[in-house]
Protein backbone atom coordinates (compact mmCIF):
# COMPACT_ATOMS: atom_id res chain seq x y z
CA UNK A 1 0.00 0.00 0.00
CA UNK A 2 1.23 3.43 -0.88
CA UNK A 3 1.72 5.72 2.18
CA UNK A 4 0.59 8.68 -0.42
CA UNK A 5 -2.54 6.76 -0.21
CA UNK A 6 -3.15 5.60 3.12
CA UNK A 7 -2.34 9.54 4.29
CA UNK A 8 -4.71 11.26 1.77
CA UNK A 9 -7.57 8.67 2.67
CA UNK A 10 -7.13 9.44 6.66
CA UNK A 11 -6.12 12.88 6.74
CA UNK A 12 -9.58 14.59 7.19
CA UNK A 13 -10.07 12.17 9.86
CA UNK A 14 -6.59 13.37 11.38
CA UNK A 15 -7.05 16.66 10.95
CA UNK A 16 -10.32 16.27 13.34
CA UNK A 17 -8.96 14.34 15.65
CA UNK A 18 -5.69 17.07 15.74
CA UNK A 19 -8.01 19.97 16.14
CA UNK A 20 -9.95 18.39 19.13
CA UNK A 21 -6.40 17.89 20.80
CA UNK A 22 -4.54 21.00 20.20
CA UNK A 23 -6.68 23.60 18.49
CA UNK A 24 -4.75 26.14 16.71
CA UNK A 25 -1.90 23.60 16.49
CA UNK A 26 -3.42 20.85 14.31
CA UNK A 27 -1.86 21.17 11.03
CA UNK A 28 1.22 21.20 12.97
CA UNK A 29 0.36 18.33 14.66
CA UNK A 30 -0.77 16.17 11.77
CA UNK A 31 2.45 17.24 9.87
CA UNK A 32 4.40 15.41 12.75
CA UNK A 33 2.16 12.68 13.09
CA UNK A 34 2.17 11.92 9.11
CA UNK A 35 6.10 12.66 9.24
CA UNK A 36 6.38 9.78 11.61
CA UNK A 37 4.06 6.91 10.17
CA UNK A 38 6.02 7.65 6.90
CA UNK A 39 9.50 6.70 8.50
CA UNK A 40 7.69 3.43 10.03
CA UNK A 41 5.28 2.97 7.24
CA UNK A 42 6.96 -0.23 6.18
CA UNK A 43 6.08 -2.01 10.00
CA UNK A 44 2.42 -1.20 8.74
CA UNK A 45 1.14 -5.03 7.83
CA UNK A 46 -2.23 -5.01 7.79
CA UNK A 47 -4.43 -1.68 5.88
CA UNK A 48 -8.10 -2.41 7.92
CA UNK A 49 -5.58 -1.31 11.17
CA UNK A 50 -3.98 1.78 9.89
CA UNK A 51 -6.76 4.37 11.21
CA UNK A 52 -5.70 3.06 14.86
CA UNK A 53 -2.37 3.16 13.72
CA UNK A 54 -2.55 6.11 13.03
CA UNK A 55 -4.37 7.67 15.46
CA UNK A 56 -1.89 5.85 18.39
CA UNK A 57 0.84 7.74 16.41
CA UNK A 58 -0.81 11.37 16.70
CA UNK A 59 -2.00 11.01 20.66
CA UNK A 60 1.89 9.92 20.98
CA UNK A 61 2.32 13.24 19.35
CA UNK A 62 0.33 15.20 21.05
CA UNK A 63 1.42 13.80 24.44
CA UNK A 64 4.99 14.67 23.27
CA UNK A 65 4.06 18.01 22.64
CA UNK A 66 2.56 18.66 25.99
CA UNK A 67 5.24 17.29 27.61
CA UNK A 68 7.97 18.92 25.79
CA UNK A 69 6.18 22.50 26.95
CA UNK A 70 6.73 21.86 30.25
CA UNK A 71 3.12 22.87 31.23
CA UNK A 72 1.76 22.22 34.76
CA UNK A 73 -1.98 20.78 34.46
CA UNK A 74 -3.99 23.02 35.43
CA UNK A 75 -6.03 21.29 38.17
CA UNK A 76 -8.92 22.98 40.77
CA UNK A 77 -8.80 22.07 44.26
CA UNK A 78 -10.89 18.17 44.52
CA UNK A 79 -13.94 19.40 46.42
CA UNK A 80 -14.54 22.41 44.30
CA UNK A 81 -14.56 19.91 40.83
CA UNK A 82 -16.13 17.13 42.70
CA UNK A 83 -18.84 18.87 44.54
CA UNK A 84 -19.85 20.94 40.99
CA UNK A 85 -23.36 19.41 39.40
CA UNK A 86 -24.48 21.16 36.19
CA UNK A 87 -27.34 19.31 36.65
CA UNK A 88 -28.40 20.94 40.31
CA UNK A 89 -27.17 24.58 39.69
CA UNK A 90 -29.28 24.61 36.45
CA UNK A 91 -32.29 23.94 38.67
CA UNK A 92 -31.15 25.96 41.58
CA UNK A 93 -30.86 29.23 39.53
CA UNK A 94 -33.59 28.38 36.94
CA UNK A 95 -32.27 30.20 34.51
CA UNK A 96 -35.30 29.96 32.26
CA UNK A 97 -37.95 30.42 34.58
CA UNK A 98 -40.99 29.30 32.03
CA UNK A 99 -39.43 26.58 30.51
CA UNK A 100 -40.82 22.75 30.74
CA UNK A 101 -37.23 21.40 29.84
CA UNK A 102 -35.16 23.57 31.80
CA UNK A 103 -31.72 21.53 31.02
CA UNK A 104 -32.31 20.66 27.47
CA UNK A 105 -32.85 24.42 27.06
CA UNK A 106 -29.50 25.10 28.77
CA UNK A 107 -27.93 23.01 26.36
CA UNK A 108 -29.26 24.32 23.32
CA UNK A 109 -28.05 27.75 23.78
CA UNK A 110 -24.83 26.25 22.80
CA UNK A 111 -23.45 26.24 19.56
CA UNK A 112 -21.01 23.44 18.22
CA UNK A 113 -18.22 26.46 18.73
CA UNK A 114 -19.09 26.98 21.75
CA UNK A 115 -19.00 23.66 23.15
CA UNK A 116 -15.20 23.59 21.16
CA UNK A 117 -14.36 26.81 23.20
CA UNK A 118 -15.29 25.17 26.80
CA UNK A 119 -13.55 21.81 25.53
CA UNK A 120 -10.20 23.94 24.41
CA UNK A 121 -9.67 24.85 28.02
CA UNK A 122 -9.81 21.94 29.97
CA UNK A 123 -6.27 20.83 30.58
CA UNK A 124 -4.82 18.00 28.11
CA UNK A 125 -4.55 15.81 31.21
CA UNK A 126 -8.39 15.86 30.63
CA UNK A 127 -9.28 16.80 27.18
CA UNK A 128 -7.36 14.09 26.03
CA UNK A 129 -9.46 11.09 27.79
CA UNK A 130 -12.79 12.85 26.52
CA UNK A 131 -12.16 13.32 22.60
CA UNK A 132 -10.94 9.86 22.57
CA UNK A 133 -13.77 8.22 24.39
CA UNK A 134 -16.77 10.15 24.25
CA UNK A 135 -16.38 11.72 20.52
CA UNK A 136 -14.31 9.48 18.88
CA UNK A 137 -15.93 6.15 20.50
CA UNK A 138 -12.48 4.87 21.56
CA UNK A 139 -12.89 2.28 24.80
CA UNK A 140 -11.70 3.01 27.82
CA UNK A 141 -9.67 0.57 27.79
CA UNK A 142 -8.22 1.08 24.46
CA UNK A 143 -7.95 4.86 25.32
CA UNK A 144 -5.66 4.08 28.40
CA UNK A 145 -3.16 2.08 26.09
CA UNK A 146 -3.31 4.93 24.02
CA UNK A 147 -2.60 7.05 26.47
CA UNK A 148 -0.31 4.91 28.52
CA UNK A 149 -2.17 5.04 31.79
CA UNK A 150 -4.17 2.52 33.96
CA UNK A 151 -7.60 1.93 33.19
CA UNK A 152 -8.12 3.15 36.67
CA UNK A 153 -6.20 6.69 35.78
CA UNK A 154 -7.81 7.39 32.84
CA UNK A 155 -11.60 6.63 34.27
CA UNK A 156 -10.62 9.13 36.89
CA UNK A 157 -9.40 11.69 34.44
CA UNK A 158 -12.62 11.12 32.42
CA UNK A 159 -14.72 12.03 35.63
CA UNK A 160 -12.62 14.71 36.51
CA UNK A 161 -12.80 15.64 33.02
CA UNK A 162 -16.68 15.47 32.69
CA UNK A 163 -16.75 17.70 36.03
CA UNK A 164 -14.21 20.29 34.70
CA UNK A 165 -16.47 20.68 31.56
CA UNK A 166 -19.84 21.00 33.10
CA UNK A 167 -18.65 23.39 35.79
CA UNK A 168 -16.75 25.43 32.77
CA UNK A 169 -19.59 24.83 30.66
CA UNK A 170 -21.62 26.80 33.01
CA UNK A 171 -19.05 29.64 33.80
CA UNK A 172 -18.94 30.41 29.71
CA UNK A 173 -22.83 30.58 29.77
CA UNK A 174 -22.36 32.75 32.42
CA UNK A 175 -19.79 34.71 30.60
CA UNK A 176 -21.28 35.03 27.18
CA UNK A 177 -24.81 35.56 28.50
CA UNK A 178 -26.36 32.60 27.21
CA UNK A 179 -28.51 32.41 30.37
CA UNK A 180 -30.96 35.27 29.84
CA UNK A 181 -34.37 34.25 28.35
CA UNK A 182 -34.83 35.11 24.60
CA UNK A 183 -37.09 38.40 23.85
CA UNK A 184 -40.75 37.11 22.68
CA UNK A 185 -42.07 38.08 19.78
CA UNK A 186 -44.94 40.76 20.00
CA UNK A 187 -44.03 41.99 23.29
């Protein structure tokens, strides 16, 4: 199989999964990640596993990125994560005082980029675990060989991950004013 090939069939999928991981970075990212499954192309034996192949390659990236910046996760104290439920401070301040489906309606005052702006600031130590598992489908347990953790680690940075993004999720609502009722029509 050509690598020419294999790269121009999976590169929009790539260049997804690159954006998800480092934003602004991801052409960058898939450069490196293409540069290096070209100089081991030839270990490549079977073509129905190169997406995974492929994908292994860029999270290695990515994690050597990360660590190469020397950047400190950026962690909040336990309780204040842990103690955080989108789900009861949506009903507590009742935002949308007339609605029947109070947190559907919270959600829906989202756009796709805003979701992508709450997701871009969660630390890698948690962004990581979530793209992979909840939108690219990856296992958990595949996801933690990916990532070269314990199962145990990465369900805990998926939980801690989950609880980052409501409780950011609802300080960029806050933020951007998505939490004020729409004007009616007529009145």
């Amino acid at each position: 199989m050509e690598f020419a090939e294999l790269a121009r069939e999976q590169l929009p999928r790539l260049y997804g999964l690159a954006r998800q991981l480092v934003g602004e970075d991801a052409e960058d990212l898939v450069q490196e990640c293409l540069l290096k499954a070209y100089r081991s192309h030839d270990e490549l034996r079977d073509r129905q596993a190169a997406p995974a192949w492929l994908t292994k390659i860029m999270v290695n990236c990515a994690r050597d990125r990360f660590r190469s910046r020397g950047r400190r996760v950026r962690e909040s104290p336990l309780p204040d994560v842990e103690d955080f439920s989108l789900y009861r401070v949506i009903a507590a301040e009742d935002p949308f005082p007339y609605s029947d489906s109070l947190h559907l309606d919270f959600l829906h005052r989202f756009g796709p980029e805003d979701v992508w702006a709450v997701l871009r600031g969660l630390p890698e130590i948690y962004r990581l675990p979530l793209v992979l598992v909840h939108m690219h489908d990856v296992s958990t347990k595949h996801a933690a060989r990916l990532l070269s953790v314990p199962l145990g680690t990465l369900l805990a940075r998926l939980h801690r991950g989950r609880k980052q993004f409501e409780k950011d999720l609802w300080a960029y609502a806050r933020q951007h004013d998505l939490l004020r009722e729409p004007a009616r029509e007529g009145t």
